[in-house]
N, C-alpha and C. Protein backbone atom coordinates (compact mmCIF):
# COMPACT_ATOMS: atom_id res chain seq x y z
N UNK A 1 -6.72 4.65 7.17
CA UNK A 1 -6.26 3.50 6.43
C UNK A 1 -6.10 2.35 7.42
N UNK A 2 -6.79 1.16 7.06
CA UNK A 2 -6.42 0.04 8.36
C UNK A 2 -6.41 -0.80 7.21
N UNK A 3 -4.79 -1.38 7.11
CA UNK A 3 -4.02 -2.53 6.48
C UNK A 3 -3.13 -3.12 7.47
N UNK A 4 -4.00 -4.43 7.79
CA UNK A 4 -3.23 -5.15 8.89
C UNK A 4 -2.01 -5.84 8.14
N UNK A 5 -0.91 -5.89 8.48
CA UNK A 5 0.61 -5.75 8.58
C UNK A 5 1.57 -7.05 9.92
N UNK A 6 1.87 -7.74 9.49
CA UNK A 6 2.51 -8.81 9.92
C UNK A 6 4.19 -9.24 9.28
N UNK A 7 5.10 -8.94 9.95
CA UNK A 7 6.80 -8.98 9.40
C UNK A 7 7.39 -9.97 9.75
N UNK A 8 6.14 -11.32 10.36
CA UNK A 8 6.28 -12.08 10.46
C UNK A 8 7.34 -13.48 9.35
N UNK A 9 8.53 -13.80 9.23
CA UNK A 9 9.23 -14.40 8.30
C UNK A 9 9.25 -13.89 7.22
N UNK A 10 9.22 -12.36 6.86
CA UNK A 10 9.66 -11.78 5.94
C UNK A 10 10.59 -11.15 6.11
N UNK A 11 11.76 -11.39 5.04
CA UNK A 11 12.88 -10.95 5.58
C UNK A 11 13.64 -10.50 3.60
N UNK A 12 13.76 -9.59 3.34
CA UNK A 12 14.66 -9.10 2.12
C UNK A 12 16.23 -8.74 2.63
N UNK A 13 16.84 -8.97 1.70
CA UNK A 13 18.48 -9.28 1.46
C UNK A 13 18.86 -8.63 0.15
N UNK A 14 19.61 -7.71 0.65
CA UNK A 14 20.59 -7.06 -0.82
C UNK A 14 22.22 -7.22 -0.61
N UNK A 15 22.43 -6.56 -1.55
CA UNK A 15 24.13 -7.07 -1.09
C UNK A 15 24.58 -6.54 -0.06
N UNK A 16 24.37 -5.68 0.92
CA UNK A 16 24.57 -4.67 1.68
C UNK A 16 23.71 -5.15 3.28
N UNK A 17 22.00 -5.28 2.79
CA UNK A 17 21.47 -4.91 4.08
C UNK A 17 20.78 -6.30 3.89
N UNK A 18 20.31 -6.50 5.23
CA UNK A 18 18.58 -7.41 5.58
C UNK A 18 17.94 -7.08 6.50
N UNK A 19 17.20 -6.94 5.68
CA UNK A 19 15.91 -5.93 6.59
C UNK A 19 14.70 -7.38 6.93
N UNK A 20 14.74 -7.11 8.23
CA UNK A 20 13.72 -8.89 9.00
C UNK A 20 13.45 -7.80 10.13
N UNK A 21 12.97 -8.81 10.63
CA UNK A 21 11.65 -8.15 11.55
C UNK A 21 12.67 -7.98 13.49
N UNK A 22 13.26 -7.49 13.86
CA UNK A 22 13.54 -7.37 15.50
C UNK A 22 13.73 -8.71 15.97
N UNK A 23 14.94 -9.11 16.55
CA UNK A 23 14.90 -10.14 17.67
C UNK A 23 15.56 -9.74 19.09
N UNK A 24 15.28 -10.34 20.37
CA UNK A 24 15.92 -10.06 21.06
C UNK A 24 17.76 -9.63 21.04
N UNK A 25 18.45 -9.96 20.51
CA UNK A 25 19.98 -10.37 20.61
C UNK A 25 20.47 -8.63 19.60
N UNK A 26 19.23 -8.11 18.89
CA UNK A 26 19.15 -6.88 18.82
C UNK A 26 19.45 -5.54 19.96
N UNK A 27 19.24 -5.86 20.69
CA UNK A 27 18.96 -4.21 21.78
C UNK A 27 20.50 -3.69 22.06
N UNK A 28 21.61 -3.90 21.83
CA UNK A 28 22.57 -3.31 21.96
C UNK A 28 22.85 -2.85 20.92
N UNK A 29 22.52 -3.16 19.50
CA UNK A 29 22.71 -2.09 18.57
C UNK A 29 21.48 -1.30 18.00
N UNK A 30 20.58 -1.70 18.75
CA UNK A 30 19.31 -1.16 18.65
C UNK A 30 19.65 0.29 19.54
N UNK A 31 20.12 0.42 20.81
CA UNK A 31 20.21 1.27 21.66
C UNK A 31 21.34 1.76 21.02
N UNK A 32 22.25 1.64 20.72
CA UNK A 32 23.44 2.55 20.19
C UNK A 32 23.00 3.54 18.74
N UNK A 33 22.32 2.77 17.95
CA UNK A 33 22.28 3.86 17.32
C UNK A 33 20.67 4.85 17.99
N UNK A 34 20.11 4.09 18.44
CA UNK A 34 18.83 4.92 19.16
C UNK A 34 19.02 6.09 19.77
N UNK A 35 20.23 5.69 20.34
CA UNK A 35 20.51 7.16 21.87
C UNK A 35 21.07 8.16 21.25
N UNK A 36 21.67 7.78 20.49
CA UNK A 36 22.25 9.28 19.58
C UNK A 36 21.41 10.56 19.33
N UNK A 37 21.60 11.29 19.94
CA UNK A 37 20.78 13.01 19.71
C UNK A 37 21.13 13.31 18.45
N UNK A 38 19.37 13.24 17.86
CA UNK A 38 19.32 13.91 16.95
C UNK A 38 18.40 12.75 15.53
N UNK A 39 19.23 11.63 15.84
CA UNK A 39 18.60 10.25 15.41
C UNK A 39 17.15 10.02 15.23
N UNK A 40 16.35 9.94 16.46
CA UNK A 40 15.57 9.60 16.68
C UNK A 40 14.07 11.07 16.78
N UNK A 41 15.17 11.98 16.70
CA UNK A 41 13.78 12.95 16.26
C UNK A 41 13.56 13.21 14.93
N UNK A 42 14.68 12.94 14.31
CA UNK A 42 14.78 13.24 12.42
C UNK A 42 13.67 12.09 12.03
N UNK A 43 13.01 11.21 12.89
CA UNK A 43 12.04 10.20 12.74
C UNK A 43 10.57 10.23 13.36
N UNK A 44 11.29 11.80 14.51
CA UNK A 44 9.28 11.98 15.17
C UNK A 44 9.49 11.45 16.79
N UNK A 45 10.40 10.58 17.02
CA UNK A 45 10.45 10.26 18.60
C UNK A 45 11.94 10.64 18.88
N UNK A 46 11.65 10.83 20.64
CA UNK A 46 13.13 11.62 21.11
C UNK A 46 13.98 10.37 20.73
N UNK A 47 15.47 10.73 21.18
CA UNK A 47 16.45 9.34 21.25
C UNK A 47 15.99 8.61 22.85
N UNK A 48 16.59 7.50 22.65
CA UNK A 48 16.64 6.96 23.79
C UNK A 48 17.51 7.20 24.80
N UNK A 49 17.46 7.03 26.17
CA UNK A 49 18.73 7.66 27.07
C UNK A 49 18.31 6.95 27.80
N UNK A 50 17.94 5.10 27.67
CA UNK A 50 18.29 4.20 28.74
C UNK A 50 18.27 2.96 28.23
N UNK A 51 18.95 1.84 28.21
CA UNK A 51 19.02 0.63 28.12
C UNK A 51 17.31 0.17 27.98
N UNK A 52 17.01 0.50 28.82
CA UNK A 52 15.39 0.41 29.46
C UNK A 52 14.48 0.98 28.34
N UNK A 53 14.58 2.02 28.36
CA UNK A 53 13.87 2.49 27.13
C UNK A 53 13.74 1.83 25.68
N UNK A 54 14.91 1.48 25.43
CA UNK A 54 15.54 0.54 24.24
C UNK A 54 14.33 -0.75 24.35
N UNK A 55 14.73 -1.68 25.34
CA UNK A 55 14.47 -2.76 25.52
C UNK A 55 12.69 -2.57 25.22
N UNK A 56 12.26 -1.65 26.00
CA UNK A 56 10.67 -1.15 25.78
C UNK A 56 10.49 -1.52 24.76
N UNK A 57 11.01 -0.16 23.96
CA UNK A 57 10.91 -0.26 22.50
C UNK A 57 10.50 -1.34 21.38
N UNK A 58 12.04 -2.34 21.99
CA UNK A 58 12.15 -3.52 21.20
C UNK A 58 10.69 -4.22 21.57
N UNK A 59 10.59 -4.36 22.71
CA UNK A 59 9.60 -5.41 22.76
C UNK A 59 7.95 -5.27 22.18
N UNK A 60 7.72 -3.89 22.06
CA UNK A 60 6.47 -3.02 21.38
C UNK A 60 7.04 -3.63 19.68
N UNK A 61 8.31 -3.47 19.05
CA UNK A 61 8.09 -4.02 17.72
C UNK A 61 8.13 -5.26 17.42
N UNK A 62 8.65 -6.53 18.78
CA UNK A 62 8.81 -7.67 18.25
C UNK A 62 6.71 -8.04 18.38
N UNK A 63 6.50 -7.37 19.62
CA UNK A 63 5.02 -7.77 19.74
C UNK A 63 3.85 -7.03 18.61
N UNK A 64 4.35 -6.03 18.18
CA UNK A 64 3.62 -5.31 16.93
C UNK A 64 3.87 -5.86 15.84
N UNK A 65 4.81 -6.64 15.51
CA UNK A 65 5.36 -7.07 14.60
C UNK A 65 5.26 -5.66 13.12
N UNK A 66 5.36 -4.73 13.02
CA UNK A 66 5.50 -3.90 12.03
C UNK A 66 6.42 -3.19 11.83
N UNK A 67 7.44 -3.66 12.31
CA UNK A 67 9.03 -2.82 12.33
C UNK A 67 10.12 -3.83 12.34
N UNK A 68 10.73 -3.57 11.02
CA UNK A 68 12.08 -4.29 10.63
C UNK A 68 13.13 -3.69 11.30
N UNK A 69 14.08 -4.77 11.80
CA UNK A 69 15.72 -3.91 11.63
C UNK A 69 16.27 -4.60 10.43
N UNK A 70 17.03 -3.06 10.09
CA UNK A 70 18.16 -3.36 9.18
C UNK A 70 19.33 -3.54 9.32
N UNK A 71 19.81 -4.56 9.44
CA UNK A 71 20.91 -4.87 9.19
C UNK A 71 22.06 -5.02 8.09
N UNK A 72 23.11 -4.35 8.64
CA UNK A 72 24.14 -3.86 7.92
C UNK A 72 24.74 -4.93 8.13
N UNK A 73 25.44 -5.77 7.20
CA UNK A 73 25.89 -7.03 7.39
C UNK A 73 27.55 -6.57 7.11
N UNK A 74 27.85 -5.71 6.47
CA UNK A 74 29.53 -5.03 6.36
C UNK A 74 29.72 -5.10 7.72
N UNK A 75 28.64 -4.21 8.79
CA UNK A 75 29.55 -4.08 10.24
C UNK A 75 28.56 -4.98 11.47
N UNK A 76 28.15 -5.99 10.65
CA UNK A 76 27.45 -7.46 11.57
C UNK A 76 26.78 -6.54 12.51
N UNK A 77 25.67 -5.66 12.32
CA UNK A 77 25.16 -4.95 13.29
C UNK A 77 23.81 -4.29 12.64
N UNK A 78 22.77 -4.24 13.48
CA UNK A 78 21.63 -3.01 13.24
C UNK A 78 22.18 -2.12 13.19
N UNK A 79 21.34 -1.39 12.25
CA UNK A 79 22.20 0.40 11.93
C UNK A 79 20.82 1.00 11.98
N UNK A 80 19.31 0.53 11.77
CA UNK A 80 18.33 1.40 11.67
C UNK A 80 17.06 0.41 11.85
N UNK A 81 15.82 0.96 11.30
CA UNK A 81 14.65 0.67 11.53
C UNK A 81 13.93 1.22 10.44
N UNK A 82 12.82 0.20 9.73
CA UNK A 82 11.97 0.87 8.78
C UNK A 82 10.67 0.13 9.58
N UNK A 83 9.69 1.19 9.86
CA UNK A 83 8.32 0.80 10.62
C UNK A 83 6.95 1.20 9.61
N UNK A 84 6.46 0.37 9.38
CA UNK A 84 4.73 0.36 8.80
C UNK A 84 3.76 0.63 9.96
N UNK A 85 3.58 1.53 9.99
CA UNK A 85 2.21 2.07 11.02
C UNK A 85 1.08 2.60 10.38
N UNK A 86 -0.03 2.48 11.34
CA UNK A 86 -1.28 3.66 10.67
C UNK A 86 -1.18 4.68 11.07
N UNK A 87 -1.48 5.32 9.97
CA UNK A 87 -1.36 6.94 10.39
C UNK A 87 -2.36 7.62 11.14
């Protein structure tokens, strides 16, 4: 399947979440919930276990552009990630 995918200024809002595309000012709650064992394999990749790793990360989805964070706006923080990839 090749459906090119851009999360470029798309951004949805419910009463709860907004799910937009990664910005820098992300990676500290990007890495907190990342590093958590157990997190990140219930998804297919290990957790993270470095600041560094995180930051990687981030910068592969702001430059891929195919991966939202969601934001939980109750606790003003990323809580997760929904990613469009090819399989």
């Amino acid at each position: 399947m090749d459906i090119p995918f851009d999360n470029t200024g798309v951004s949805i809002e419910t009463s709860r979440l907004i799910i937009r595309p990664f910005t820098e000012v992300d990676l500290s709650d990007f890495f907190e919930y990342a590093s958590v064992p157990g997190v990140g394999e219930m998804a297919g990749w290990p957790h993270h276990t470095s600041i560094e790793t995180t930051r990687t990360r981030l910068q592969t989805h702001m430059e891929n552009k195919d991966t939202f964070a969601m934001y939980c706006k109750a606790d003003d923080k990323v809580i997760g990630s929904l990613g469009l990839h090819e399989s």
